[in-house]
N, C-alpha and C. Protein backbone atom coordinates (compact mmCIF):
# COMPACT_ATOMS: atom_id res chain seq x y z
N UNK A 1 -11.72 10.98 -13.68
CA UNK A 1 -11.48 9.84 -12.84
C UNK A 1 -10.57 10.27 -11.70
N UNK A 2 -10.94 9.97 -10.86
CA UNK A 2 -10.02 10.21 -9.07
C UNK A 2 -9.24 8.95 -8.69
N UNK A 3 -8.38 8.67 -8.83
CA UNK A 3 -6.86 7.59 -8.54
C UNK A 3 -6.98 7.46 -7.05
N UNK A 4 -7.78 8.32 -6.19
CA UNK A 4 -7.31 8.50 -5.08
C UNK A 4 -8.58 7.66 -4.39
N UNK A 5 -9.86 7.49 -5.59
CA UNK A 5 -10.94 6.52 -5.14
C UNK A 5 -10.49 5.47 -5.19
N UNK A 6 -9.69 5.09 -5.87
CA UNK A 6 -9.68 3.48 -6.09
C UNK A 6 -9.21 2.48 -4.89
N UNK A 7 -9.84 1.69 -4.60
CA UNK A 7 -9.80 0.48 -3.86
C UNK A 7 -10.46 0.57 -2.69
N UNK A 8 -11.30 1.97 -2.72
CA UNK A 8 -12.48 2.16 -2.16
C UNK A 8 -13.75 2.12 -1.57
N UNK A 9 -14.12 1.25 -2.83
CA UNK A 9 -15.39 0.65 -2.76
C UNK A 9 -15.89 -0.15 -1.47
N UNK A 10 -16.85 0.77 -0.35
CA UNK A 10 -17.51 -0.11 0.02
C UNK A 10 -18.31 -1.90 0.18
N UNK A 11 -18.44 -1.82 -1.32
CA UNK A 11 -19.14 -2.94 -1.55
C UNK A 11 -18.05 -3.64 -2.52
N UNK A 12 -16.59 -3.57 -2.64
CA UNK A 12 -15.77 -4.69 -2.76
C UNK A 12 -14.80 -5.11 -1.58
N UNK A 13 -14.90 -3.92 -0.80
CA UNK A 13 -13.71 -4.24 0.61
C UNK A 13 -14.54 -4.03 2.05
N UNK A 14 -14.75 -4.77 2.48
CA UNK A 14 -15.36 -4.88 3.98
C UNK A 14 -14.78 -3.43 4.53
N UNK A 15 -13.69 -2.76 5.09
CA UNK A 15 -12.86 -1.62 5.19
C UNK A 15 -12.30 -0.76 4.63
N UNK A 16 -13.02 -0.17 3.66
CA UNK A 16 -12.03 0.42 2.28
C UNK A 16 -10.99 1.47 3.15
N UNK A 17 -11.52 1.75 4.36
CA UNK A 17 -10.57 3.36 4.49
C UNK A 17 -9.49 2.41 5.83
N UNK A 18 -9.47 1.23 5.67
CA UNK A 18 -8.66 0.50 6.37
C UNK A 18 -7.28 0.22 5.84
N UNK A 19 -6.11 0.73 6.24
CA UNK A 19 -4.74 -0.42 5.66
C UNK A 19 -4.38 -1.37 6.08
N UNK A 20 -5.17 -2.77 5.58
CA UNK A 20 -4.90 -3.81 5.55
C UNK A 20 -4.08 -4.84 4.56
N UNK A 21 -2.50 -4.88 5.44
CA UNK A 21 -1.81 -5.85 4.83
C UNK A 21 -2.37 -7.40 3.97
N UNK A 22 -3.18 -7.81 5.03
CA UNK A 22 -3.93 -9.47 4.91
C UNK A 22 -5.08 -8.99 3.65
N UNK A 23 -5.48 -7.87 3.48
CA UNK A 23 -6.74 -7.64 2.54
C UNK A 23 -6.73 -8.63 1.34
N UNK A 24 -7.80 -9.59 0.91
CA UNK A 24 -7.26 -10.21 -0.50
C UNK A 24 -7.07 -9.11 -1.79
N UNK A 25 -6.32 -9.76 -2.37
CA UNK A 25 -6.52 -8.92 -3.90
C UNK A 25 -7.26 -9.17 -5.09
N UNK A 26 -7.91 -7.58 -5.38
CA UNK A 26 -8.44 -7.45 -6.44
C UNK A 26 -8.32 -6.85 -7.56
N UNK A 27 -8.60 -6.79 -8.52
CA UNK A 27 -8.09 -5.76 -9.69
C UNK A 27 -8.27 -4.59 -9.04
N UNK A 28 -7.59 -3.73 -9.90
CA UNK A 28 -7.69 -2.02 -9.19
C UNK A 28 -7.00 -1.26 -10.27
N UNK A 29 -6.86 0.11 -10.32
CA UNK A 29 -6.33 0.93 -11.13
C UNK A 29 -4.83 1.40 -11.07
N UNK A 30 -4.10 1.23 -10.20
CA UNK A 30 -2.89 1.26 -9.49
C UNK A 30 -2.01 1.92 -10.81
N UNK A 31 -1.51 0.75 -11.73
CA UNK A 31 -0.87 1.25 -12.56
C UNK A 31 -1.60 0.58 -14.01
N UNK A 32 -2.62 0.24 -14.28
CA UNK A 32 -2.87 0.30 -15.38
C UNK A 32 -3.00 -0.78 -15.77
N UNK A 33 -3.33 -1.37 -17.32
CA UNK A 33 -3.19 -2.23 -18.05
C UNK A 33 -2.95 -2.71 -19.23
N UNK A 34 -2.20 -3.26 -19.94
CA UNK A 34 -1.66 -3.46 -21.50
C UNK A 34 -1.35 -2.46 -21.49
N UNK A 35 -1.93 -1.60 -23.16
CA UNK A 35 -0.98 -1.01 -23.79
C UNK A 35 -1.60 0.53 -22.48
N UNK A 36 -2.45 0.52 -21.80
CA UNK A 36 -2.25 2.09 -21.03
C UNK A 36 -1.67 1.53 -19.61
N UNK A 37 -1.15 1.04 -19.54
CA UNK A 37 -0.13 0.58 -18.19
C UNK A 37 1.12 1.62 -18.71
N UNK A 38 1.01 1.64 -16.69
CA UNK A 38 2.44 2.95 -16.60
C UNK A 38 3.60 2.27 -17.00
N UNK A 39 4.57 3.58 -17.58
CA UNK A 39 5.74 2.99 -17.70
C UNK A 39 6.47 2.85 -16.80
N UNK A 40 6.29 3.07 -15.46
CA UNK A 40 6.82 4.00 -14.66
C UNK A 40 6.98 2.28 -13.55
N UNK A 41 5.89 1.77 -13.72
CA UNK A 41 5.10 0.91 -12.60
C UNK A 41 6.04 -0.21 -12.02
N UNK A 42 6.93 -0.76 -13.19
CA UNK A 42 7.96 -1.44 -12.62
C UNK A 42 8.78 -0.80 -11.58
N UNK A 43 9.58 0.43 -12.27
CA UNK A 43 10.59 0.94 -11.62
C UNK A 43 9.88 1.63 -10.07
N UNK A 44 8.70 1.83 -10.07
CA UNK A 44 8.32 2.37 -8.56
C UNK A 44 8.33 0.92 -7.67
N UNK A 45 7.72 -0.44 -8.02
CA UNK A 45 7.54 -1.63 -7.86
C UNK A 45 8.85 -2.22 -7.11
N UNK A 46 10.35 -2.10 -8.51
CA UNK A 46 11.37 -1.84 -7.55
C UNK A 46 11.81 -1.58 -6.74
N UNK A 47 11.64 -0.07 -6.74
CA UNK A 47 11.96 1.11 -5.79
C UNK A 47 11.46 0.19 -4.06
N UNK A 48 10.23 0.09 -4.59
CA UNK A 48 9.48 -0.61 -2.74
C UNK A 48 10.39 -2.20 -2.42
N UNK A 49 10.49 -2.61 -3.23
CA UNK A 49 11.12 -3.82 -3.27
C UNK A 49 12.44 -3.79 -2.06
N UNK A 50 13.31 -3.17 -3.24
CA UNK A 50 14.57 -2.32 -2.62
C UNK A 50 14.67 -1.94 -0.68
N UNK A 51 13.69 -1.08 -0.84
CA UNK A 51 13.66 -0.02 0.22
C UNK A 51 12.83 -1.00 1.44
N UNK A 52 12.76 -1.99 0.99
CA UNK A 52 11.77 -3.01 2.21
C UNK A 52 12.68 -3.49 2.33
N UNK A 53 13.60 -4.28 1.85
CA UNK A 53 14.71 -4.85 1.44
C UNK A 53 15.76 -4.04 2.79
N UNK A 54 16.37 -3.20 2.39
CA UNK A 54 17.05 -2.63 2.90
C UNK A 54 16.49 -2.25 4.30
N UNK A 55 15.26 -1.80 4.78
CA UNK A 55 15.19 -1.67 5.85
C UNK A 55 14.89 -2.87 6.64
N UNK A 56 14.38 -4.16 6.06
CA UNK A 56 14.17 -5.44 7.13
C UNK A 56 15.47 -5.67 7.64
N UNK A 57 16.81 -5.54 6.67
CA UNK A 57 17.76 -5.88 6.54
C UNK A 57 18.59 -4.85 7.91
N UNK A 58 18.49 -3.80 7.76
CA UNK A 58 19.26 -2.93 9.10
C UNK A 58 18.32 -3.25 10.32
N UNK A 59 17.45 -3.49 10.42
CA UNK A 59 16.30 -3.68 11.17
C UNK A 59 15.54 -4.73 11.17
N UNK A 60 16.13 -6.09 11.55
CA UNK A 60 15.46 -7.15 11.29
C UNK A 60 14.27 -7.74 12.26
N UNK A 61 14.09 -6.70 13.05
CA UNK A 61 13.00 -7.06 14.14
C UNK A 61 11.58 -6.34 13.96
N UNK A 62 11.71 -6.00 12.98
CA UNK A 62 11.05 -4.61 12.37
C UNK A 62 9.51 -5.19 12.06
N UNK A 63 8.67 -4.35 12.78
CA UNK A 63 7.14 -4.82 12.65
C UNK A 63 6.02 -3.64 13.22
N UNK A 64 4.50 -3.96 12.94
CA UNK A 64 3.61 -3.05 12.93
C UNK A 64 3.37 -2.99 14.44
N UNK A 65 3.63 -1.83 15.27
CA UNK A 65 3.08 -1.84 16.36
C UNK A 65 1.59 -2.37 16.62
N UNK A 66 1.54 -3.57 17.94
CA UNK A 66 0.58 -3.86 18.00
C UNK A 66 -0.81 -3.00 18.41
N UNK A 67 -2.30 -2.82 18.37
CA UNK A 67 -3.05 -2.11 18.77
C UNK A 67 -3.21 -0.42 18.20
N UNK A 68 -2.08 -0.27 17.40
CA UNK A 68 -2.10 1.27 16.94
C UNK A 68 -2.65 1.02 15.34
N UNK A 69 -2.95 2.13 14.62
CA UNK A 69 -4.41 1.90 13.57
C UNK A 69 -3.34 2.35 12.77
N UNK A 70 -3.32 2.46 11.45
CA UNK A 70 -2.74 2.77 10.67
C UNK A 70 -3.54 3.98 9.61
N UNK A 71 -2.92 5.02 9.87
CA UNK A 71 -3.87 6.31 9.66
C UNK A 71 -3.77 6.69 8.03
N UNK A 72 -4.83 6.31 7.44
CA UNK A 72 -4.47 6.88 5.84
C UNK A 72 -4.60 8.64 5.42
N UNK A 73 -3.96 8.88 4.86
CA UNK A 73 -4.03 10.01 4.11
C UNK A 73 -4.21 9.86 2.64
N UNK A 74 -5.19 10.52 2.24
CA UNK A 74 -5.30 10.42 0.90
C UNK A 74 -4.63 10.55 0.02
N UNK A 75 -4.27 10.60 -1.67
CA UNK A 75 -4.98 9.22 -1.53
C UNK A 75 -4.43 8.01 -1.44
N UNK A 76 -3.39 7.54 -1.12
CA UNK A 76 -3.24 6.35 -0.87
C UNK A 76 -1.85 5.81 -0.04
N UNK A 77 -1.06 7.09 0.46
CA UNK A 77 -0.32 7.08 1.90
C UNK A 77 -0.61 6.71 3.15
N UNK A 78 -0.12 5.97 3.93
CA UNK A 78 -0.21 5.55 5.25
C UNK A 78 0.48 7.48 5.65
N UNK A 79 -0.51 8.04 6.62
CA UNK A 79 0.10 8.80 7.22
C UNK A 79 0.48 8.86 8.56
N UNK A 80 0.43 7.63 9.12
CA UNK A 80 0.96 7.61 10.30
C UNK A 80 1.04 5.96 10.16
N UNK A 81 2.14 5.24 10.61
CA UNK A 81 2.28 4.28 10.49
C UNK A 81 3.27 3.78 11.90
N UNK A 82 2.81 3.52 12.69
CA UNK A 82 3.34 3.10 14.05
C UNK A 82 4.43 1.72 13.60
N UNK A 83 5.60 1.97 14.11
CA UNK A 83 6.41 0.42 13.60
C UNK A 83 7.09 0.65 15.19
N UNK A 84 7.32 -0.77 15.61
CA UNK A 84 8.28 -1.08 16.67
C UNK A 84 9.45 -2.31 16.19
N UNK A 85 10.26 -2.45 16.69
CA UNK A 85 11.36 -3.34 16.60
C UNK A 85 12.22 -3.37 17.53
């Protein structure tokens, strides 16, 4: 199984190779489920929590540059992510 396919699918996401904030949600493989869910999944969950947290907070004007694409790198990093504020 490839982690790096998931949320992929053509024929569940109009844009799979798109990063779209607004995208609705669907199940996916991310971190798992019941008893094979990561242990890990909270504390990374946190971690983003935190770190969004903290940067809206020093940077409260903080947003996606308009017109610039948001470049993925596999599998599932924004590798270029244009922000203005």
């Amino acid at each position: 199984m490839a982690f790096g396919g998931a949320d992929r699918d053509g024929t569940r996401h109009p844009r799979p190779d798109t990063f779209d904030l607004t995208r609705p949600p669907v199940r996916h493989l991310a971190f798992g489920r019941g008893v094979r869910s990561c242990p890990g999944s909270q504390l990374a969950r946190e971690q983003l929590n935190l770190t969004l947290q903290e940067l809206t907070g020093r940077l409260p004007g903080l947003r996606l540059a308009e017109g610039q694409p948001v470049a993925m790198d596999p599998p599932l990093a924004p590798g270029r992510l244009h922000l203005t504020w």
